[in-house]
PDB file of N, CA and C in Angstrom:
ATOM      1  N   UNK A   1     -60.747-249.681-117.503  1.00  0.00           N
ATOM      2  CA  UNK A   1     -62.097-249.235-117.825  1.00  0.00           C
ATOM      3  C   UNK A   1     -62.848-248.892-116.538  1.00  0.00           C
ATOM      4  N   UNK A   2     -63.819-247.526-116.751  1.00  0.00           N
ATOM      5  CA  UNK A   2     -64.347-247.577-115.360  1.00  0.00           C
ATOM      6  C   UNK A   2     -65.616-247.803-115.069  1.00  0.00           C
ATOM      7  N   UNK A   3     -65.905-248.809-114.251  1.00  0.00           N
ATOM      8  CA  UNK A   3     -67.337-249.577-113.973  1.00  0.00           C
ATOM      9  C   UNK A   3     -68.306-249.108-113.577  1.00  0.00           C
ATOM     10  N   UNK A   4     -67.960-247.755-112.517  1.00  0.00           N
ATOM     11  CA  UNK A   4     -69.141-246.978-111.897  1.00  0.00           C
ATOM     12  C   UNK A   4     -68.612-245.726-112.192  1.00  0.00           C
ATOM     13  N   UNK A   5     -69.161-245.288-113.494  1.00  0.00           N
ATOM     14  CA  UNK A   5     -68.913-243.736-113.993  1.00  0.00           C
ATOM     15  C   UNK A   5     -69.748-242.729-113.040  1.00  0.00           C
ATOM     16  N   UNK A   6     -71.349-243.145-113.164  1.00  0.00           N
ATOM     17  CA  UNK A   6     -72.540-242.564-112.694  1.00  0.00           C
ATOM     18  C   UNK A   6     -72.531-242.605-110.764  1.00  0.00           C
ATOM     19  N   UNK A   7     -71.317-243.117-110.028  1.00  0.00           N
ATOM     20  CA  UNK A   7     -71.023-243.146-109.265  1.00  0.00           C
ATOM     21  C   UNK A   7     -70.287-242.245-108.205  1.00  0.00           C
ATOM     22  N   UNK A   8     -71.193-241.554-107.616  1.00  0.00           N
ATOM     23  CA  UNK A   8     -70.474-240.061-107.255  1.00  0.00           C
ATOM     24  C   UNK A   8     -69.201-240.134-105.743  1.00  0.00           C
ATOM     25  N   UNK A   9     -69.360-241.585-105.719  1.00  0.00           N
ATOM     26  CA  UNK A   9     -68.750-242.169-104.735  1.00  0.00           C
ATOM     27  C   UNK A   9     -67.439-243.000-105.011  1.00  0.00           C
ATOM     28  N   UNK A  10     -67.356-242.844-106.391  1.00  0.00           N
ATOM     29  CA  UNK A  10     -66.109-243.560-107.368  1.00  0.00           C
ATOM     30  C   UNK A  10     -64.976-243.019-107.078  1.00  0.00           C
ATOM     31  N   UNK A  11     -63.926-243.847-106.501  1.00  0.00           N
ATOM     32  CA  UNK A  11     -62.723-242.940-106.411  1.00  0.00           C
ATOM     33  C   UNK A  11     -62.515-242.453-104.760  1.00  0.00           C
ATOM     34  N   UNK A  12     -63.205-242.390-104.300  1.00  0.00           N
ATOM     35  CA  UNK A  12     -63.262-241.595-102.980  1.00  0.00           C
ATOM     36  C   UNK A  12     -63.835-242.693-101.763  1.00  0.00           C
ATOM     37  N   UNK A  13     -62.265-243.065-101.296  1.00  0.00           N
ATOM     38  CA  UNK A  13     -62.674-244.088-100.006  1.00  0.00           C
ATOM     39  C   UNK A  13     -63.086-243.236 -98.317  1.00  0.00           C
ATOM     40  N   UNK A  14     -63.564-244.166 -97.597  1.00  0.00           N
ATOM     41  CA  UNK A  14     -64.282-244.131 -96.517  1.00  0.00           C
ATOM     42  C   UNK A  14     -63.351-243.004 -95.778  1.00  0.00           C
ATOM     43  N   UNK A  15     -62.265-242.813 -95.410  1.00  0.00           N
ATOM     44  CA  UNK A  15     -60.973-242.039 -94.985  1.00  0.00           C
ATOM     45  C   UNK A  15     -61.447-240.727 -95.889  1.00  0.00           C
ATOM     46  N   UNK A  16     -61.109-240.480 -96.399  1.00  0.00           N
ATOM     47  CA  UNK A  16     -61.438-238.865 -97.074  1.00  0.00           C
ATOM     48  C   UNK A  16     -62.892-238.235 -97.201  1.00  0.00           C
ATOM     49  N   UNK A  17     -64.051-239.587 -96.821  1.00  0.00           N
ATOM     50  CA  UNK A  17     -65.073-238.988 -96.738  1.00  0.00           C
ATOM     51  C   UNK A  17     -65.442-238.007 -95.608  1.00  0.00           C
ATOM     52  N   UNK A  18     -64.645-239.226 -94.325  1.00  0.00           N
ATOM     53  CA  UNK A  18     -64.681-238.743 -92.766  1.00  0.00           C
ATOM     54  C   UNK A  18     -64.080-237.507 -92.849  1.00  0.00           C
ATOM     55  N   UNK A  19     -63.053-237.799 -93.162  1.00  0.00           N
ATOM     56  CA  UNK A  19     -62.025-236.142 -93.043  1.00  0.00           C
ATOM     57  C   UNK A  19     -62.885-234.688 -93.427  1.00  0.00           C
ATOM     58  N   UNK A  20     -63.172-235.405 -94.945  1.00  0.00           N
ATOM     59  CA  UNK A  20     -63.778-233.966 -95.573  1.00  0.00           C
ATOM     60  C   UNK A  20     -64.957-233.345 -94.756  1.00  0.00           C
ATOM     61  N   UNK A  21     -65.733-234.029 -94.403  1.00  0.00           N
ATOM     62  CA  UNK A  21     -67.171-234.050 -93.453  1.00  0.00           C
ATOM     63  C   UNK A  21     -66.243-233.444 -92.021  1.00  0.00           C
ATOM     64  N   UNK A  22     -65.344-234.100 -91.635  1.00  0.00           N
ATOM     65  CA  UNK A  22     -65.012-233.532 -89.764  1.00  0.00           C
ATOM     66  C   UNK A  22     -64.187-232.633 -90.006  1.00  0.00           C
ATOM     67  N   UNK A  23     -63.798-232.119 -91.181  1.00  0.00           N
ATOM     68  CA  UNK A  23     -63.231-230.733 -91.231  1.00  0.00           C
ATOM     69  C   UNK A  23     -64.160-229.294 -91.848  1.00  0.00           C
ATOM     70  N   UNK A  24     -65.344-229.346 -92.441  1.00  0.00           N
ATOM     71  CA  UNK A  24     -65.969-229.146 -93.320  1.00  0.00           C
ATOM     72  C   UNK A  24     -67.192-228.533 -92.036  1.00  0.00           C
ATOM     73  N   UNK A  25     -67.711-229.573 -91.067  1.00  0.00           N
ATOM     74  CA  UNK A  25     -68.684-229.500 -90.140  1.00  0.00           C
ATOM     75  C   UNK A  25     -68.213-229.448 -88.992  1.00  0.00           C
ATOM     76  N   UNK A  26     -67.523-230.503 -88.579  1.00  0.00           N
ATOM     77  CA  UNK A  26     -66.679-231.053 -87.364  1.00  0.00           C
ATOM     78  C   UNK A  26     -67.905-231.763 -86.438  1.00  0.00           C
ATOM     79  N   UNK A  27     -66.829-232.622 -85.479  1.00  0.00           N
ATOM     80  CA  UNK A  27     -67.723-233.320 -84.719  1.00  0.00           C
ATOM     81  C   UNK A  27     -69.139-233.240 -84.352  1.00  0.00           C
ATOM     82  N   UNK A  28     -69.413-231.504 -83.452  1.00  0.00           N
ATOM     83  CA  UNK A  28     -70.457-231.561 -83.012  1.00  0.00           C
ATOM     84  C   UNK A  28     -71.541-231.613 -84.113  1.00  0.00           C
ATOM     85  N   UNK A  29     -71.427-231.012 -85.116  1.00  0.00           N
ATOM     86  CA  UNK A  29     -72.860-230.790 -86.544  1.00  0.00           C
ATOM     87  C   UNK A  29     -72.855-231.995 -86.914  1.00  0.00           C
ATOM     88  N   UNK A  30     -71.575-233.156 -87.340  1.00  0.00           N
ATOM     89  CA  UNK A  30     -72.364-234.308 -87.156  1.00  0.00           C
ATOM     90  C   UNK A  30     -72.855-235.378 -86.659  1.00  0.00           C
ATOM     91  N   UNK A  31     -72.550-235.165 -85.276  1.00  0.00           N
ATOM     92  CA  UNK A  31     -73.356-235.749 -84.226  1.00  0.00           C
ATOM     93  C   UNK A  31     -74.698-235.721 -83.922  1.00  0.00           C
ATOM     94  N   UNK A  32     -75.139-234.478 -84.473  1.00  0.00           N
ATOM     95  CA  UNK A  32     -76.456-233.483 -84.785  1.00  0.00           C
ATOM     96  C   UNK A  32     -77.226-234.349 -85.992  1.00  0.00           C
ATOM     97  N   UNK A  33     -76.076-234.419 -87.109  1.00  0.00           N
ATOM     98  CA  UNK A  33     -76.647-234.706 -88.633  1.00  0.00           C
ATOM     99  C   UNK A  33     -76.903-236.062 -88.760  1.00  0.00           C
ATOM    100  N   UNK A  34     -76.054-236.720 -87.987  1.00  0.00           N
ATOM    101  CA  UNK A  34     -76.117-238.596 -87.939  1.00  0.00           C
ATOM    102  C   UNK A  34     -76.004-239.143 -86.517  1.00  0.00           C
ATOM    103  N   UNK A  35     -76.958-239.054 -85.882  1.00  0.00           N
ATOM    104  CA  UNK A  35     -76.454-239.714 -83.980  1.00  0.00           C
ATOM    105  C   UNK A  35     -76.358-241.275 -84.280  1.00  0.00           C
ATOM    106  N   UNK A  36     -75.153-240.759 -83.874  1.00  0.00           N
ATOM    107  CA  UNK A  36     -73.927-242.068 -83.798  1.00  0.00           C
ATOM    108  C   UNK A  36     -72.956-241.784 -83.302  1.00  0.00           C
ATOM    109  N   UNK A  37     -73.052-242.536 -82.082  1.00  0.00           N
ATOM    110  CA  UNK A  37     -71.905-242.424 -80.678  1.00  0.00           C
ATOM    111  C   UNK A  37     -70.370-242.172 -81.335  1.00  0.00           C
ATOM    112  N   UNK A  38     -69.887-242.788 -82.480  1.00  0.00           N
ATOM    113  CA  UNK A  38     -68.460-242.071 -82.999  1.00  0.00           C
ATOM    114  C   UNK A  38     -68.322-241.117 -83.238  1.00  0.00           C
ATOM    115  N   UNK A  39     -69.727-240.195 -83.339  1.00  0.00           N
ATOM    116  CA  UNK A  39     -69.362-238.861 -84.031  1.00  0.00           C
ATOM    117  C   UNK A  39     -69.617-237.732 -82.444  1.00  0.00           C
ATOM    118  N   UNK A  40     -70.652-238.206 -81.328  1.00  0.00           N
ATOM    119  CA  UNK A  40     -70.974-237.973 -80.126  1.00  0.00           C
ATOM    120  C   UNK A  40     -70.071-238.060 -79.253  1.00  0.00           C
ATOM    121  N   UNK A  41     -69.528-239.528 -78.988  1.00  0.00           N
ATOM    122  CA  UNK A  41     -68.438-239.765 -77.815  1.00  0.00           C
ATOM    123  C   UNK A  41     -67.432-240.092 -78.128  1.00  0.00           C
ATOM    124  N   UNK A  42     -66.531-238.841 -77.634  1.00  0.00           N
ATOM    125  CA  UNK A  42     -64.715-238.978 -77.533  1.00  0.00           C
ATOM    126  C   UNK A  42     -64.664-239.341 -79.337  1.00  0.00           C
ATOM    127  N   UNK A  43     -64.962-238.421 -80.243  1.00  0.00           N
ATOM    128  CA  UNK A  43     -65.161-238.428 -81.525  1.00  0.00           C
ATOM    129  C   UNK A  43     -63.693-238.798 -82.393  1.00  0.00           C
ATOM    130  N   UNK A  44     -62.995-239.289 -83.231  1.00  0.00           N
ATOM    131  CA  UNK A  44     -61.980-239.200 -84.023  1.00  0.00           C
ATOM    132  C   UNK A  44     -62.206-240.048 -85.112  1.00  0.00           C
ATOM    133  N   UNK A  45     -61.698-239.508 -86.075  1.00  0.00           N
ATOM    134  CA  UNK A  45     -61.246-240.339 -87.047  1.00  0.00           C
ATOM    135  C   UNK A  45     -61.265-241.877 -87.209  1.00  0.00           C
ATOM    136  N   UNK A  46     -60.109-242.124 -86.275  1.00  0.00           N
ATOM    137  CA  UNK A  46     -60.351-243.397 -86.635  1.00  0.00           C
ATOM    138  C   UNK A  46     -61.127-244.394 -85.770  1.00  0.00           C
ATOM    139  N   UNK A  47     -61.554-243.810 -85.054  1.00  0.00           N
ATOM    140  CA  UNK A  47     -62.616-244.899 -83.990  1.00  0.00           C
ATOM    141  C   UNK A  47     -63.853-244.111 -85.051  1.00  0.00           C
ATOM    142  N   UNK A  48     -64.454-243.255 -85.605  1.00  0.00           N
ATOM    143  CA  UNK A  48     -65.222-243.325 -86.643  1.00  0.00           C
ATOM    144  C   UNK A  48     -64.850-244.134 -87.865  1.00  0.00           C
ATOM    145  N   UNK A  49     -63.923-244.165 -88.694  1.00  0.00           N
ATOM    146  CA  UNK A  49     -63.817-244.881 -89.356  1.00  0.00           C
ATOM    147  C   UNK A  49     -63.845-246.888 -89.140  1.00  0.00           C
ATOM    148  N   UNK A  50     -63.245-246.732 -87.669  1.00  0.00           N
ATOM    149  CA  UNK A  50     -63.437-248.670 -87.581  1.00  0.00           C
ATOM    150  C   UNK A  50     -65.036-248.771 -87.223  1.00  0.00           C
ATOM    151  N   UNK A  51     -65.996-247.777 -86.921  1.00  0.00           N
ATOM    152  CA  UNK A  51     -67.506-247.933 -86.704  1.00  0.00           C
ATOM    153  C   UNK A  51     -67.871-248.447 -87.983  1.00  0.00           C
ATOM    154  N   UNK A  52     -67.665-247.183 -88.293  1.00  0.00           N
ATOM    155  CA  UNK A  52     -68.429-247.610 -89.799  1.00  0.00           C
ATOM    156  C   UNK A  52     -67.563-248.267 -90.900  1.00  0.00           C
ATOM    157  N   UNK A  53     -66.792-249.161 -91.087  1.00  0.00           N
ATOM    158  CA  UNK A  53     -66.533-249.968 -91.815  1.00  0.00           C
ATOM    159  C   UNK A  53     -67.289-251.717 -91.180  1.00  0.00           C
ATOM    160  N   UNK A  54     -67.870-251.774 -90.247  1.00  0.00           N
ATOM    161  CA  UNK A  54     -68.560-252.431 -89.834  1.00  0.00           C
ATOM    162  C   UNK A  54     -69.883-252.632 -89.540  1.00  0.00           C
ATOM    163  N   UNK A  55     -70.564-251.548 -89.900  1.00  0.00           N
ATOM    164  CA  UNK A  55     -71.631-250.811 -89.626  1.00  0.00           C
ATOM    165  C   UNK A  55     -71.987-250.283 -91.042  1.00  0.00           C
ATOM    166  N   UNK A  56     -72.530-250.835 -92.151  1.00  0.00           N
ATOM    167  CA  UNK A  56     -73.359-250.748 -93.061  1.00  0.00           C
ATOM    168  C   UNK A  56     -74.666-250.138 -92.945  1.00  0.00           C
ATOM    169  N   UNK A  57     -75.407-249.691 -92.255  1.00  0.00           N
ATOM    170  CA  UNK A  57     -76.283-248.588 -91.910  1.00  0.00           C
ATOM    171  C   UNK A  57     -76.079-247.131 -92.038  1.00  0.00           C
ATOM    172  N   UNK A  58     -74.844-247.114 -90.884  1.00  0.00           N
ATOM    173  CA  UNK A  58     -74.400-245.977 -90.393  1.00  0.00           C
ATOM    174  C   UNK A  58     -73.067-245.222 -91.467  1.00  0.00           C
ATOM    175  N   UNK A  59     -72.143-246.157 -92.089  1.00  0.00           N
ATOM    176  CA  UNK A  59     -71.438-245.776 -93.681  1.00  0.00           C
ATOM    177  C   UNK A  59     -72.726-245.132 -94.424  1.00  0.00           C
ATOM    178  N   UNK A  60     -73.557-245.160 -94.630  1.00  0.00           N
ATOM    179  CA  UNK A  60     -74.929-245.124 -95.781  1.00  0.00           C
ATOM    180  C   UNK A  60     -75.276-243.891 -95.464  1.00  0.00           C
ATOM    181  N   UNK A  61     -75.601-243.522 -94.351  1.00  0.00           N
ATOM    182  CA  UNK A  61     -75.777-242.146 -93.854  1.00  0.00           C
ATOM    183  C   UNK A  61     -74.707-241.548 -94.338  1.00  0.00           C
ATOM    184  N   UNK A  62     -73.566-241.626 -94.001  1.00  0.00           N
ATOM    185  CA  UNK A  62     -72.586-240.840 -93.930  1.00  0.00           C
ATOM    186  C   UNK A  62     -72.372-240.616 -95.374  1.00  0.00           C
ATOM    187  N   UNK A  63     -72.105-241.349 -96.015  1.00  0.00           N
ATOM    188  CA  UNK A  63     -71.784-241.156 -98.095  1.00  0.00           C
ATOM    189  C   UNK A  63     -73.285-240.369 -98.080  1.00  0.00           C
ATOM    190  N   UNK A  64     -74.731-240.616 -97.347  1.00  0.00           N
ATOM    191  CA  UNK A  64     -75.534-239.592 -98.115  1.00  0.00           C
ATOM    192  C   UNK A  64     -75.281-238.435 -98.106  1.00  0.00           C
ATOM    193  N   UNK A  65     -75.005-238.131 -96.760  1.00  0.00           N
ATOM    194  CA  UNK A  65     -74.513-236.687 -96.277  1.00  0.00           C
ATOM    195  C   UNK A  65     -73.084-236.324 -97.250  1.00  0.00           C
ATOM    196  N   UNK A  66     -72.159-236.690 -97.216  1.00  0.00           N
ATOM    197  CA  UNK A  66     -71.297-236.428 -97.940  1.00  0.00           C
ATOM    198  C   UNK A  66     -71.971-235.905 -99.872  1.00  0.00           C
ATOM    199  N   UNK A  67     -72.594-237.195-100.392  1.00  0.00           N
ATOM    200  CA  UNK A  67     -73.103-236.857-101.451  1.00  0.00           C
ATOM    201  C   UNK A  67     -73.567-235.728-101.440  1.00  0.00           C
ATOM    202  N   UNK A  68     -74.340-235.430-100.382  1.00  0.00           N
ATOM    203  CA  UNK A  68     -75.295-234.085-100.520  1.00  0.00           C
ATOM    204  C   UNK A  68     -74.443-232.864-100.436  1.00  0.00           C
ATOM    205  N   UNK A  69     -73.902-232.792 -99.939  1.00  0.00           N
ATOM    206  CA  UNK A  69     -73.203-231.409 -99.143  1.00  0.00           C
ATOM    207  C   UNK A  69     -71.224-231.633-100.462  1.00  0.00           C
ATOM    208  N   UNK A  70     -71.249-232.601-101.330  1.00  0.00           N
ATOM    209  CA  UNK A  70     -69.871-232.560-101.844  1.00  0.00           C
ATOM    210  C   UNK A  70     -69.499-231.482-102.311  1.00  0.00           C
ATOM    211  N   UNK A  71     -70.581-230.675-102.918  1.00  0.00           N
ATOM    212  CA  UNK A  71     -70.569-229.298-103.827  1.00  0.00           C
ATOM    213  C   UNK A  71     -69.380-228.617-102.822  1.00  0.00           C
ATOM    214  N   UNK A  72     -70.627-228.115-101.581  1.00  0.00           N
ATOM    215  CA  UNK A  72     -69.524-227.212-100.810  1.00  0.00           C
ATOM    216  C   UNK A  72     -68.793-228.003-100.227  1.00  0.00           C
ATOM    217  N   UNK A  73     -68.193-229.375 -99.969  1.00  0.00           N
ATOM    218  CA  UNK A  73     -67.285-229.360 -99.355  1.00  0.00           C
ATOM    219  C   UNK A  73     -65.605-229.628-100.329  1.00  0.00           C
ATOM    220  N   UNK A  74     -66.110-229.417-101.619  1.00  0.00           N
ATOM    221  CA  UNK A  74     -64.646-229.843-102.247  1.00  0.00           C
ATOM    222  C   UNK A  74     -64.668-228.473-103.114  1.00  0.00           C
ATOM    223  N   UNK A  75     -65.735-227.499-102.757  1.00  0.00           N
ATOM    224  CA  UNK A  75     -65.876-226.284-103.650  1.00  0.00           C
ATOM    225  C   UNK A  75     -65.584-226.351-105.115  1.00  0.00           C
TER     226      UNK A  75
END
């Protein structure tokens, strides 16, 4: 059964958010869109992803942005 239908974030972990967003924008636009040194300095994947799985602020930004922009980024 699924618990968070109304959940546009259901289904879709922290890893495919980054991707879709740093392929979609890439580093520099969201360094621009969210300043946060993972996305600013010596940027990747996964030193973004171990930020923000620790960093509950800065994940929050990032799913907003994602939420907002999902249209065009999964077309």
């Amino acid at each position: 059964m699924d618990n968070q239908p109304y959940n546009p974030l259901h289904g879709i972990n922290l890893k495919t958010i980054v991707t879709e967003l740093e392929a979609h924008f890439g580093f520099d636009t969201l360094g621009k869109e969210i300043k946060i040194k993972c996305f600013t300095d010596n940027p990747s994947i996964q030193s973004s992803l171990k930020f923000l799985r620790k960093t509950p602020w800065a994940r929050e930004k990032v799913e907003q942005l994602y939420i907002k922009n999902k249209h065009k980024i999964r077309g």
